[in-house]
N, C-alpha and C. Protein backbone atom coordinates (compact mmCIF):
# COMPACT_ATOMS: atom_id res chain seq x y z
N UNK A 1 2.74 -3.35 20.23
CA UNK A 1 3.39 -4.62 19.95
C UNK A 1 4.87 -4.37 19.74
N UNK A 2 6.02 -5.47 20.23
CA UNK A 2 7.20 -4.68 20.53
C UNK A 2 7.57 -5.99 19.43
N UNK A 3 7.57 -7.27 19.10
CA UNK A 3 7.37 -7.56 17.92
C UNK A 3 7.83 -7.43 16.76
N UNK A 4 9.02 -7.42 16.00
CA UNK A 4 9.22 -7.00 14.38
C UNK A 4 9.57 -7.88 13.52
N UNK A 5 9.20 -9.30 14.23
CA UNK A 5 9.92 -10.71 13.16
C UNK A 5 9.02 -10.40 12.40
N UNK A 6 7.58 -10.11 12.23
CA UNK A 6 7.08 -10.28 10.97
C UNK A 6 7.65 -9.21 9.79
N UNK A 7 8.07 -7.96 10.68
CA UNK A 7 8.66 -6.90 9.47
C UNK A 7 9.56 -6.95 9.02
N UNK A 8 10.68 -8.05 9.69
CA UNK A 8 11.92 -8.02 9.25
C UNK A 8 12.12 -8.37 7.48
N UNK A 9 12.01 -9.23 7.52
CA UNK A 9 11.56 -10.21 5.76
C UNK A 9 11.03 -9.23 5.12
N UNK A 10 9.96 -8.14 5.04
CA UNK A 10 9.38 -7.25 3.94
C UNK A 10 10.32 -7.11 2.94
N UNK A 11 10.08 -6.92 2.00
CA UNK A 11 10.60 -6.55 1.00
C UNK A 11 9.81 -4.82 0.38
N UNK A 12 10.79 -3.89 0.63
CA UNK A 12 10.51 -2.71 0.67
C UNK A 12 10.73 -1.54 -0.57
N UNK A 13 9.49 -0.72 -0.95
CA UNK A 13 9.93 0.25 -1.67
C UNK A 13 9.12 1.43 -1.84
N UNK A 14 10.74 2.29 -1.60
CA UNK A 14 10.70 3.67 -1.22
C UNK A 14 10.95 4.61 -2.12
N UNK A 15 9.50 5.27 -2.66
CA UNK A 15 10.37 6.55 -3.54
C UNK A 15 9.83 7.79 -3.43
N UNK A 16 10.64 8.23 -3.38
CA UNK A 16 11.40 9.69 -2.71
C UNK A 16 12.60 10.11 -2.93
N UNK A 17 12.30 11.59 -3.75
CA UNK A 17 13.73 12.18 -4.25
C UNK A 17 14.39 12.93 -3.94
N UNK A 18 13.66 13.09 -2.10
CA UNK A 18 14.55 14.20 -1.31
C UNK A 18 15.43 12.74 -0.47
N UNK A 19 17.23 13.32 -0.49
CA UNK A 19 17.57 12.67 0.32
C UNK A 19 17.74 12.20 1.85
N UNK A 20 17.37 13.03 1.95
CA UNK A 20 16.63 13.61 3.52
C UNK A 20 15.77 12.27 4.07
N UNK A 21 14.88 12.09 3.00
CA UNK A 21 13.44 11.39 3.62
C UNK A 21 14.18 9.68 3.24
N UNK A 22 15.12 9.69 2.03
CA UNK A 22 15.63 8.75 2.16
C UNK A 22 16.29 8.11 2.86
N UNK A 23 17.07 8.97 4.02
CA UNK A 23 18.38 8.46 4.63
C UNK A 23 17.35 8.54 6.14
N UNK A 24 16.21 8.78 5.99
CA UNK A 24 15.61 8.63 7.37
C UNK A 24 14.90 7.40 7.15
N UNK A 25 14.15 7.18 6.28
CA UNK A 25 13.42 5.75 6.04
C UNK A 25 14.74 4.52 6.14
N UNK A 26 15.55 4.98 5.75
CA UNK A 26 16.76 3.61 5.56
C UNK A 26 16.98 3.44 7.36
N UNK A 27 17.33 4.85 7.48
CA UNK A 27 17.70 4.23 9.09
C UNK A 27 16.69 3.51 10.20
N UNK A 28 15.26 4.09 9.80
CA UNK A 28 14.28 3.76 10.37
C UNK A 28 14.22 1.98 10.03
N UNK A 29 13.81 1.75 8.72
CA UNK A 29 14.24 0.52 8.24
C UNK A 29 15.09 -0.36 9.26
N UNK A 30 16.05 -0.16 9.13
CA UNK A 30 17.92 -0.36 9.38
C UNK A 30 17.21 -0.76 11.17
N UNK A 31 16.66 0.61 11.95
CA UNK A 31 16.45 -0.11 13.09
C UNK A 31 15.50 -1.28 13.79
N UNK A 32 13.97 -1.41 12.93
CA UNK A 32 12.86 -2.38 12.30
C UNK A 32 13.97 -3.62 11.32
N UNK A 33 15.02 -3.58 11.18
CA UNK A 33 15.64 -4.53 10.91
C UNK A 33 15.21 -5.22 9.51
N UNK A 34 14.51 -4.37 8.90
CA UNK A 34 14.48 -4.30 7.09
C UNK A 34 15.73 -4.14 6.36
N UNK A 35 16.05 -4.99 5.45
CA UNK A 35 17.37 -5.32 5.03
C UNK A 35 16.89 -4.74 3.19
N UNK A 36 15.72 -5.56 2.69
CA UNK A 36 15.45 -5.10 1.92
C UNK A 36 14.63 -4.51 0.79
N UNK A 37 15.05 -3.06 0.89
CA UNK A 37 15.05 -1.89 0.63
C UNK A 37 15.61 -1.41 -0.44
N UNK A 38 14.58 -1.14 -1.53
CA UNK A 38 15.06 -0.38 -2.94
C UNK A 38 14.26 0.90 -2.72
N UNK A 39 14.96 1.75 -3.67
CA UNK A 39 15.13 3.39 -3.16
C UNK A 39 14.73 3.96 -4.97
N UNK A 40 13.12 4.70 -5.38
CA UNK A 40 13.51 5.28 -6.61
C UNK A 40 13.41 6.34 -6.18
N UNK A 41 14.32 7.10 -7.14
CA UNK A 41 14.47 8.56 -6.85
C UNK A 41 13.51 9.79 -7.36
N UNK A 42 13.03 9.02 -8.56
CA UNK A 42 12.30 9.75 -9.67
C UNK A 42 10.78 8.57 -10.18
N UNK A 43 9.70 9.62 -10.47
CA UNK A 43 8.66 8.72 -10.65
C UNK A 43 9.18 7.33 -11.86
N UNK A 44 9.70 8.19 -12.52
CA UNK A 44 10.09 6.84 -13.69
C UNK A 44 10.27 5.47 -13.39
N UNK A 45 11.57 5.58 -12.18
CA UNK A 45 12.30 4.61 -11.62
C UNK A 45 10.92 3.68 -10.65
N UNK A 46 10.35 4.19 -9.74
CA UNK A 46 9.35 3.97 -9.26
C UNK A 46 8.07 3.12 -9.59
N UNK A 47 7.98 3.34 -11.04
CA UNK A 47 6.90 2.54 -12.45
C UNK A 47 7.42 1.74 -12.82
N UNK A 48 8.73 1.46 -13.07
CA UNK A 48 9.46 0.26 -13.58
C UNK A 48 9.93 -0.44 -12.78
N UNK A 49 9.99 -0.02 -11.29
CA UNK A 49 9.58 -1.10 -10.31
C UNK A 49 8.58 -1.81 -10.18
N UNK A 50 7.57 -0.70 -9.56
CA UNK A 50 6.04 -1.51 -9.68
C UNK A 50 5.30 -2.21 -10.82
N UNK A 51 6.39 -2.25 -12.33
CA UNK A 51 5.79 -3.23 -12.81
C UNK A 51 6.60 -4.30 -12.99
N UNK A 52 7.66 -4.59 -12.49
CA UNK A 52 8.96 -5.00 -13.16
C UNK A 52 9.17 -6.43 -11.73
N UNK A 53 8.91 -5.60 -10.49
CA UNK A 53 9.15 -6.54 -9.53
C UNK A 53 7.83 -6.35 -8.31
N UNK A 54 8.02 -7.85 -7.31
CA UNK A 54 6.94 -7.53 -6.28
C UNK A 54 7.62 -7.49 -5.22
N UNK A 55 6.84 -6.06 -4.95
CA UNK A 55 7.36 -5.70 -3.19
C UNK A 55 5.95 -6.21 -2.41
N UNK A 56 6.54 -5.95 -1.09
CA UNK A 56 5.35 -6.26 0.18
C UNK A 56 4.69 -4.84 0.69
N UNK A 57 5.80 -3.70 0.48
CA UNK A 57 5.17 -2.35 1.41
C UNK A 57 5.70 -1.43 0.15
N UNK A 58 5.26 -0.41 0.25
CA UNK A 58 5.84 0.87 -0.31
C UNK A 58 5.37 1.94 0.09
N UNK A 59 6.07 3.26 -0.14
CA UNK A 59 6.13 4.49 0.83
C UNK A 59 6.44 5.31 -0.24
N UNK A 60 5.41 6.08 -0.37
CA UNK A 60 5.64 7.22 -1.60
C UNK A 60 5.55 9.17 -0.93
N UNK A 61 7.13 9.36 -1.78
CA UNK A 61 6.63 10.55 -0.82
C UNK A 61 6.05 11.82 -1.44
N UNK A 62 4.99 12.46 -0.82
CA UNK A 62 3.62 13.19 -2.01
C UNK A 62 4.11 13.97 -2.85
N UNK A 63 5.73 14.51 -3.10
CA UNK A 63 6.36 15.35 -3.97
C UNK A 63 6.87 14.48 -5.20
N UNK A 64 7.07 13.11 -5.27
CA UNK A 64 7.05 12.29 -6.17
C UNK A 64 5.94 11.44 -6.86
N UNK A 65 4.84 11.61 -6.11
CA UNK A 65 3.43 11.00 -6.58
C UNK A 65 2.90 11.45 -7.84
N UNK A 66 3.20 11.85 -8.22
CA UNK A 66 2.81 12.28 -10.16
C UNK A 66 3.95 12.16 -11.02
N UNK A 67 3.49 10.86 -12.20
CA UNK A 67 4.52 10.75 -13.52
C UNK A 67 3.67 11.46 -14.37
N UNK A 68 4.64 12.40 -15.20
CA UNK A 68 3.29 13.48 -15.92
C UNK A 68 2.08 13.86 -15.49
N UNK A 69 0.75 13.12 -16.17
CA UNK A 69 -0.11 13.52 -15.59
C UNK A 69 -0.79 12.61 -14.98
N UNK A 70 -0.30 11.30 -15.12
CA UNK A 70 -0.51 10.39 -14.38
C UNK A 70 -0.22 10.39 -12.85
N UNK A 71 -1.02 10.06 -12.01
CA UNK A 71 -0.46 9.49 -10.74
C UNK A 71 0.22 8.65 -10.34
N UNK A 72 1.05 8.41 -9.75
CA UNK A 72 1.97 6.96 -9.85
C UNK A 72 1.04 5.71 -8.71
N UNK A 73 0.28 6.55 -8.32
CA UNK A 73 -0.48 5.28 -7.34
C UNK A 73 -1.28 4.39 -8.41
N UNK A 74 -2.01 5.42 -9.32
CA UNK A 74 -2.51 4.43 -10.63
C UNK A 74 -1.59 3.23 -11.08
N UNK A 75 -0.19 3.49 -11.28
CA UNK A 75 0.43 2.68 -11.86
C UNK A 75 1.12 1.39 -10.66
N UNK A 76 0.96 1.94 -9.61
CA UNK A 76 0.90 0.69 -8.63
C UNK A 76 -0.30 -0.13 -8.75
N UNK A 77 -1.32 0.41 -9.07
CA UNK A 77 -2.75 -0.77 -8.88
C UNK A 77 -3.43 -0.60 -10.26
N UNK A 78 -2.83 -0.91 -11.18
CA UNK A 78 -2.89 -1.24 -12.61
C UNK A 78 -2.53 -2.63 -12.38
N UNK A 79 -3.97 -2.82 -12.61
CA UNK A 79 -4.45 -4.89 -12.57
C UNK A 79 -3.74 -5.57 -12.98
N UNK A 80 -3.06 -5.00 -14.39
CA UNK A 80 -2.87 -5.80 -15.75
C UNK A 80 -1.57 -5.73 -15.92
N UNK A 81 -1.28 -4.74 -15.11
CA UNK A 81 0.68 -4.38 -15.38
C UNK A 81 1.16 -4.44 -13.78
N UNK A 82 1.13 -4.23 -12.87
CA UNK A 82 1.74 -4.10 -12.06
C UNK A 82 1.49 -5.15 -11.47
N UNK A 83 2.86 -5.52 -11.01
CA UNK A 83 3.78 -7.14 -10.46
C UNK A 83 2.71 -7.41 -9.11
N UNK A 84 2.22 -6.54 -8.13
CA UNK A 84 1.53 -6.79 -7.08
C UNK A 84 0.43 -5.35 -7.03
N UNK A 85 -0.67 -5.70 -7.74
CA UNK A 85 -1.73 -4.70 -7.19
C UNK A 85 -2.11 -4.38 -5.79
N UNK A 86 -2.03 -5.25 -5.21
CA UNK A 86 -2.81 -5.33 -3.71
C UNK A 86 -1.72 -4.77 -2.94
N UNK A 87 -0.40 -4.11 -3.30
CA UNK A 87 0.43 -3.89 -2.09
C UNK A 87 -0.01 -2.59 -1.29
N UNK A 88 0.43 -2.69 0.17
CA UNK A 88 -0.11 -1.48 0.99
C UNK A 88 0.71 -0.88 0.32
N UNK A 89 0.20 0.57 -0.02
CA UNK A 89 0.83 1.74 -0.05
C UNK A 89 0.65 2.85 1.06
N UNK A 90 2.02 3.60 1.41
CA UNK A 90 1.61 4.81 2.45
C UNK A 90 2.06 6.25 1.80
N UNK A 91 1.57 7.10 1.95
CA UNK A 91 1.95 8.34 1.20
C UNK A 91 2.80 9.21 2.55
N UNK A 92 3.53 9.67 2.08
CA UNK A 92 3.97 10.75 3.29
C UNK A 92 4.25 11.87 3.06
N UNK A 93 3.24 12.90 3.98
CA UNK A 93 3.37 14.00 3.71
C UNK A 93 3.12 15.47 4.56
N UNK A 94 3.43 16.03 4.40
CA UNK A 94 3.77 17.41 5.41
C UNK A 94 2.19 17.53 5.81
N UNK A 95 1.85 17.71 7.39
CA UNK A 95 0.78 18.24 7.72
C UNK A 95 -0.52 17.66 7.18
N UNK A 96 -0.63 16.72 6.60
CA UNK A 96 -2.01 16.56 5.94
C UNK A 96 -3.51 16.55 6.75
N UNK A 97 -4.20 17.40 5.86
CA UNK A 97 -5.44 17.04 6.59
C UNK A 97 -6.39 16.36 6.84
N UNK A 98 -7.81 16.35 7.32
CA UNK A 98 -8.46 15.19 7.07
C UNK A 98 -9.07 15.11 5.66
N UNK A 99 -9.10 15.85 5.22
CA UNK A 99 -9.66 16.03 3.52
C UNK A 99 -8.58 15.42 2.72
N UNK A 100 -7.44 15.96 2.60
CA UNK A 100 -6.31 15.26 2.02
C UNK A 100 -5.91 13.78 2.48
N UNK A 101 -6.06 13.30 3.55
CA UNK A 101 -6.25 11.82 4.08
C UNK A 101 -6.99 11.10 3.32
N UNK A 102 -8.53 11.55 3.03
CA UNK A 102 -9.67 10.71 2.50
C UNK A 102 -9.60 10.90 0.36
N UNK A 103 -8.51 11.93 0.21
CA UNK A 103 -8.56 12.05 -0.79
C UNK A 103 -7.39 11.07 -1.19
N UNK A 104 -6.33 10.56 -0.59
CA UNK A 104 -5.36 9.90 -0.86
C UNK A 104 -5.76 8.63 -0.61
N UNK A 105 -6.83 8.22 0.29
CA UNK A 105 -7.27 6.90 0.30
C UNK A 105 -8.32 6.60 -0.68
N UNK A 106 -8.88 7.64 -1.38
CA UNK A 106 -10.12 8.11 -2.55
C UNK A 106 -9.03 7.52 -3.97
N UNK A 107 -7.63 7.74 -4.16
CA UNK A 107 -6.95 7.67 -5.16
C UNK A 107 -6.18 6.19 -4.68
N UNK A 108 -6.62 5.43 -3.95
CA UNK A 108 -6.11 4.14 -3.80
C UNK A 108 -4.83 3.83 -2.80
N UNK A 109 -4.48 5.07 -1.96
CA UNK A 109 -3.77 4.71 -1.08
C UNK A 109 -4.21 3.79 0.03
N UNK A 110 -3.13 3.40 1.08
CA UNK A 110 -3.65 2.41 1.86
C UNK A 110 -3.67 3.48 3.27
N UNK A 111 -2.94 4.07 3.19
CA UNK A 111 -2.72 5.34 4.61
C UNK A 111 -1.92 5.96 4.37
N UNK A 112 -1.99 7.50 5.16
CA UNK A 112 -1.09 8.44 4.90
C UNK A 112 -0.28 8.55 6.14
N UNK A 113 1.25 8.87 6.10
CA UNK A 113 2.03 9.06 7.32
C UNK A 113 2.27 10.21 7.49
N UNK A 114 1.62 11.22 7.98
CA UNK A 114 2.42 12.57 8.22
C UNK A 114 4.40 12.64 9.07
N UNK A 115 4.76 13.69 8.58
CA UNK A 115 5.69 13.99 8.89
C UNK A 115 6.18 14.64 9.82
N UNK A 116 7.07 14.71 10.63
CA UNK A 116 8.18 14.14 10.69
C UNK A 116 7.89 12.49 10.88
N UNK A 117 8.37 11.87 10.03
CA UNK A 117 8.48 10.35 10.09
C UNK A 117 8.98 9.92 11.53
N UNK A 118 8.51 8.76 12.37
CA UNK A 118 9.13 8.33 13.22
C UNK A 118 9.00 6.84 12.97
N UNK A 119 9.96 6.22 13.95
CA UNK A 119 10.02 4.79 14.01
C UNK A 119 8.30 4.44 14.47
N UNK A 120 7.91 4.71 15.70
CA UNK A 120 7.04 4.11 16.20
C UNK A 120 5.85 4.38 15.27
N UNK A 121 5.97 5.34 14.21
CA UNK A 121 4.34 5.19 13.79
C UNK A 121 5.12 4.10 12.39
N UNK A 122 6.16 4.39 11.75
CA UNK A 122 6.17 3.09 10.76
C UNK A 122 5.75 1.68 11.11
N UNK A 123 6.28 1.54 11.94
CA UNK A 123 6.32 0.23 12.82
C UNK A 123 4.39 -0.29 13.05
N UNK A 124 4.27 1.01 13.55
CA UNK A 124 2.56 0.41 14.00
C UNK A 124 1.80 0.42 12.61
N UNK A 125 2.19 0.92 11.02
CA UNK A 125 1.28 0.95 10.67
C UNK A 125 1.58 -0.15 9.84
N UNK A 126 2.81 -0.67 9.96
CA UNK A 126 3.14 -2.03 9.37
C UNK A 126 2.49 -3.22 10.07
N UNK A 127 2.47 -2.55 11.29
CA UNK A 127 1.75 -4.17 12.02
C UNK A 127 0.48 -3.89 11.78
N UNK A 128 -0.53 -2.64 11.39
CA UNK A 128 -1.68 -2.70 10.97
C UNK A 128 -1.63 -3.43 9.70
N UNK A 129 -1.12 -3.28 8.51
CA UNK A 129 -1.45 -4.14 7.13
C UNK A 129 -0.97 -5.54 7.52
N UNK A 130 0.25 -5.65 8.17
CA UNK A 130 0.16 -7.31 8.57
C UNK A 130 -0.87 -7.78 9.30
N UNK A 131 -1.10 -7.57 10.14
CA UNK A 131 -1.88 -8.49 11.24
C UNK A 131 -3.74 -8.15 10.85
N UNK A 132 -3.70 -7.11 9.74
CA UNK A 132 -5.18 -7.26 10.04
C UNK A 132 -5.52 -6.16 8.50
N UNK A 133 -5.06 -6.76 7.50
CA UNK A 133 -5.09 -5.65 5.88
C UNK A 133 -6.25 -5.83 5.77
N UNK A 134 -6.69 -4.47 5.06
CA UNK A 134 -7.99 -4.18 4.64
C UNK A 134 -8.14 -4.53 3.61
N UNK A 135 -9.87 -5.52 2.79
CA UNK A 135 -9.99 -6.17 1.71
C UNK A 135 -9.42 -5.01 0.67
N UNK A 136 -9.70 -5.35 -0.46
CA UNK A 136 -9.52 -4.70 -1.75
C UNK A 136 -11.19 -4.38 -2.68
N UNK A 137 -11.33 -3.41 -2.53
CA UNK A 137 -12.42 -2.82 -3.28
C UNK A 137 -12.64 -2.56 -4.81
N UNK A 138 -13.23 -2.79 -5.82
CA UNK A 138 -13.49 -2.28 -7.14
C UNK A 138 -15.12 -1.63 -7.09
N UNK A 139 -14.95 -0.41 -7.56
CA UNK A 139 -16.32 0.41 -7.42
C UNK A 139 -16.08 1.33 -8.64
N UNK A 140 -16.37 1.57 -9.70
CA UNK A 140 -16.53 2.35 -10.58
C UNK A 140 -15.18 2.43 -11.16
N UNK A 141 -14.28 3.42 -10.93
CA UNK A 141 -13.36 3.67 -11.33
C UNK A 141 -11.88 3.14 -10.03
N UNK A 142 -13.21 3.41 -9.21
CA UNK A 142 -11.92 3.14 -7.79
C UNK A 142 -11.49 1.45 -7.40
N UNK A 143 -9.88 1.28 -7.26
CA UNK A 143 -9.58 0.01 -7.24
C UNK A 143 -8.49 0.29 -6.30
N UNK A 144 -8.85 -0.17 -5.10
CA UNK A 144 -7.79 -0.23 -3.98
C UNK A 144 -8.35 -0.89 -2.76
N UNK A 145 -7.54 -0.36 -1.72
CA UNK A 145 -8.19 -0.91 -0.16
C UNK A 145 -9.37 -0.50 0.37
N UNK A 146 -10.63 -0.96 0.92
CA UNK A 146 -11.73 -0.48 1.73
C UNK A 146 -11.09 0.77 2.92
N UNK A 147 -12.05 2.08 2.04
CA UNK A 147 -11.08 3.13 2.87
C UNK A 147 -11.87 3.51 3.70
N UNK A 148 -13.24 2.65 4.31
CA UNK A 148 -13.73 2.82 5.70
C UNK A 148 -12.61 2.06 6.71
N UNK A 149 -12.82 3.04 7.68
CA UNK A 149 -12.10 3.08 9.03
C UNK A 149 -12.76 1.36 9.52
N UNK A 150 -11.57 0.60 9.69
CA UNK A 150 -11.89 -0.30 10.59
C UNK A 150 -12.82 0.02 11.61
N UNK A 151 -12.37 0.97 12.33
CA UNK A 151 -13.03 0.99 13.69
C UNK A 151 -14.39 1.65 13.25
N UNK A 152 -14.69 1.43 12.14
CA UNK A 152 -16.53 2.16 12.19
C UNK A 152 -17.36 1.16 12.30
N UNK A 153 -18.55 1.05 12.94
CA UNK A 153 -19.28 -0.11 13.45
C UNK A 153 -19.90 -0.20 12.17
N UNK A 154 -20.14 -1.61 12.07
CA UNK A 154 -21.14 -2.00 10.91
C UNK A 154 -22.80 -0.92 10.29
N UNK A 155 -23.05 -0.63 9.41
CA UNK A 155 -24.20 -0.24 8.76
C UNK A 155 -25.29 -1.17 9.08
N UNK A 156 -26.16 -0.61 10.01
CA UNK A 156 -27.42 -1.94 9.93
C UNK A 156 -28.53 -0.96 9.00
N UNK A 157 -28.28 0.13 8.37
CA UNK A 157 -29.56 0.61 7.54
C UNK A 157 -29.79 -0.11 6.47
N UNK A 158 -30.77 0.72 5.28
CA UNK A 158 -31.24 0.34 4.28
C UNK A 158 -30.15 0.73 3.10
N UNK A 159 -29.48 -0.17 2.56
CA UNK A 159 -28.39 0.31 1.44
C UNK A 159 -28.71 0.98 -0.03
N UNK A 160 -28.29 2.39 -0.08
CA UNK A 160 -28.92 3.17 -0.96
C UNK A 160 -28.04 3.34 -2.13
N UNK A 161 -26.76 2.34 -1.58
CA UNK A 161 -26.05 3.03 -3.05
C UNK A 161 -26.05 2.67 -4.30
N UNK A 162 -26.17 3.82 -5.27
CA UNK A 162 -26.79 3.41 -6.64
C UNK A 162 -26.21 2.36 -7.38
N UNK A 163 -24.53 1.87 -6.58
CA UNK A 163 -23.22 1.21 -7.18
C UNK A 163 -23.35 0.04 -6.45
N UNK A 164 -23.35 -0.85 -6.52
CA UNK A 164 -22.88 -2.33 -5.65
C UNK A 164 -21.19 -2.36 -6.22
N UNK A 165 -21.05 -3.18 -5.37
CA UNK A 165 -19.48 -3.10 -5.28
C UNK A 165 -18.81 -4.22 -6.09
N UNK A 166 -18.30 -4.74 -6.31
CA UNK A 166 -18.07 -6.06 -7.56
C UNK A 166 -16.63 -6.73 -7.23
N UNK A 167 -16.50 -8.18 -7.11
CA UNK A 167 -15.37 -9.31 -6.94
C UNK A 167 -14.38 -8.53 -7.63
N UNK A 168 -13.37 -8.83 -7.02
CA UNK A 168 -12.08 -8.19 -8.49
C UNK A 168 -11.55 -9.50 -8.68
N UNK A 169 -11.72 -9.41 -10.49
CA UNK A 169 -11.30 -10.59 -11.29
C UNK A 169 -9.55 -10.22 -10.78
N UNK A 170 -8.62 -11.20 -10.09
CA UNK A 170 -7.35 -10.80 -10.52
C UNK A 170 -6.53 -10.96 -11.89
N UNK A 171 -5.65 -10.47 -11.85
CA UNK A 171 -4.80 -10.90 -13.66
C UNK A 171 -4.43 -12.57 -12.81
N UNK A 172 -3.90 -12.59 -14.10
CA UNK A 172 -3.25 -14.37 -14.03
C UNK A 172 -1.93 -14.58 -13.84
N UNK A 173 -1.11 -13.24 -13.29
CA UNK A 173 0.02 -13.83 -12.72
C UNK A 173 0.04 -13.44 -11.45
N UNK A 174 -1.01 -12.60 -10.37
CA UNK A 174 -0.92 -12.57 -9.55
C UNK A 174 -2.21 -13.78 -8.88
N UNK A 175 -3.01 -14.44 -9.67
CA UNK A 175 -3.52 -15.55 -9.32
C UNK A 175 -3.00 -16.67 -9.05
N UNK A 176 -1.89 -16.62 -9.94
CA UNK A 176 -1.17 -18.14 -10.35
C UNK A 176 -0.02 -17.73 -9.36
N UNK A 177 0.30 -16.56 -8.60
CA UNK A 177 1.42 -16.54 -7.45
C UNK A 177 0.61 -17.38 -5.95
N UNK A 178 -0.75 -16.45 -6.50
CA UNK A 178 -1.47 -16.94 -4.76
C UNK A 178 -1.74 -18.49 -5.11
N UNK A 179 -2.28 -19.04 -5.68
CA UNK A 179 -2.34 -20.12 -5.82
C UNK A 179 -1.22 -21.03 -5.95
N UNK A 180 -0.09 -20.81 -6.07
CA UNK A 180 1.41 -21.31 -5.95
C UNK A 180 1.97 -21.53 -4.08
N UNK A 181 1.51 -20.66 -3.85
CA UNK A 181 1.82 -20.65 -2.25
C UNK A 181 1.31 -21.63 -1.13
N UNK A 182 1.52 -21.88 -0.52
CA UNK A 182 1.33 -22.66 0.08
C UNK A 182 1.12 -22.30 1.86
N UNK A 183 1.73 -21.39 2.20
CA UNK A 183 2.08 -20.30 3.40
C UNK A 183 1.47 -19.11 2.70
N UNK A 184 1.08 -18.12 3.84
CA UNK A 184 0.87 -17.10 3.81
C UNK A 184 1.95 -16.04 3.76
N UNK A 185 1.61 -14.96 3.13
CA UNK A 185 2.77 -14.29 2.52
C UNK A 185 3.19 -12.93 4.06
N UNK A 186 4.31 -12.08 3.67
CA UNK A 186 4.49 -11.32 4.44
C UNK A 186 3.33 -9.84 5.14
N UNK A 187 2.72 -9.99 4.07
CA UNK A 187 1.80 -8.94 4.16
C UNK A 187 0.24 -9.56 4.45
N UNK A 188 0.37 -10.61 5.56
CA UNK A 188 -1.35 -11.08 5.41
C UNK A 188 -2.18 -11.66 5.07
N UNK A 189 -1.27 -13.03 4.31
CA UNK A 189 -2.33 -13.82 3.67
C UNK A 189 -1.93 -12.89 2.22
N UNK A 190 -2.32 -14.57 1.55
CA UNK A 190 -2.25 -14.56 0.01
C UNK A 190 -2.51 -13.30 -1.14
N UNK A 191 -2.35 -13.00 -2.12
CA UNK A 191 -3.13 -12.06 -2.67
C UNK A 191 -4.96 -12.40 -2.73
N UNK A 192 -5.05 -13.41 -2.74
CA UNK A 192 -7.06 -13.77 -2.89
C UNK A 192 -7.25 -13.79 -1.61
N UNK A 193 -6.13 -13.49 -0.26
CA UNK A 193 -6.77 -13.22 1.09
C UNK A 193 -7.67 -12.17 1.19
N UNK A 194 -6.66 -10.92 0.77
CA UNK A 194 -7.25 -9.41 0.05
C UNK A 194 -8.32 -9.31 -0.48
N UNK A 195 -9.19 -10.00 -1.07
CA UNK A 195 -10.23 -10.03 -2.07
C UNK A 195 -11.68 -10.45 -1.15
N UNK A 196 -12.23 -9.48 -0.69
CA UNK A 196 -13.84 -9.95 -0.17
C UNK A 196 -14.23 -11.14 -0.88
N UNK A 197 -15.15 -11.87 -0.30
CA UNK A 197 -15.65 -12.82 -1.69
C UNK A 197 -17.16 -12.91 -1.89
């Protein structure tokens, strides 16, 4: 899809404290015609975004993904504090494998971008969460995106798992945003689009 009016409008955030990965996402940005773009440098800065304001995308890069001993993806999809739970997140990171893929989508990521960053895979994986985002899951401890592969054909067996999967109650200021709207938002439909029912 050659396409980027829907990416233009995102509202973007990037943290990463090599400047390197910064001044390549901006330009990448800059050519996808993303205007705006906040930059934390340090996990701190990063947490007091994600609770402070709502973005549409964010891009974490895996050398900044831990505040203490916390993960900072936790503190993106913290129900109760963070401004937009449901936002795609992408991790980016050197070489990853398929174990490290399923473990970053296991900790609530939305996808991982290996590196060297290019335009054409940002681009396509933005038009994947726009044009077609994956629901939002709550299962035990885990609260993020359904991290089966689209492309896996439906289960027609007998369902063995000991867990059923459960509605996610949202908080009440990201209810009272979706329900305020009237249009669908940049990322896909409402926040209760996100939500199986």
């Amino acid at each position: 899809m050659n396409d980027t009016a829907n990416i233009k409008p995102l509202r973007v955030l990037v943290a990463a404290g090599s400047r390197g990965t910064v001044s390549l996402l901006r330009q990448i940005f800059s050519v996808l015609g993303v205007r705006d773009i906040n930059i934390a440098t340090n996990p701190g800065k990063a947490s007091e975004f994600l609770r402070r304001e709502h973005f549409d995308v964010a891009f974490f890069d895996s050398e900044i993904n831990v505040e203490g001993e916390r993960p900072l993806i936790l503190t993106a999809r913290e129900r109760d504090d963070a401004a937009n739970p449901l936002i795609p997140i992408f991790l980016m990171a050197n070489h990853p494998s398929r174990g490290s893929v399923e473990r970053a989508r296991d900790e609530g990521f939305t996808d991982v971008i290996a590196r060297p960053v290019s335009i054409d895979t940002v681009k396509r994986k933005l038009q994947a969460v726009l044009t077609n985002p994956r629901p939002f899951i709550v299962g035990g401890d885990f609260f993020g995106p359904d991290r089966r592969s689209p492309r896996r054909p439906a289960f027609n067996g007998q369902d063995k798992r000991s867990r059923k999967a459960r509605k996610v109650a949202l908080p009440r200021h990201v209810r009272a945003e979706a329900d305020s709207e009237t249009e669908h938002d940049a990322v896909g439909g409402t926040a209760r689009d996100h939500v199986p029912e």
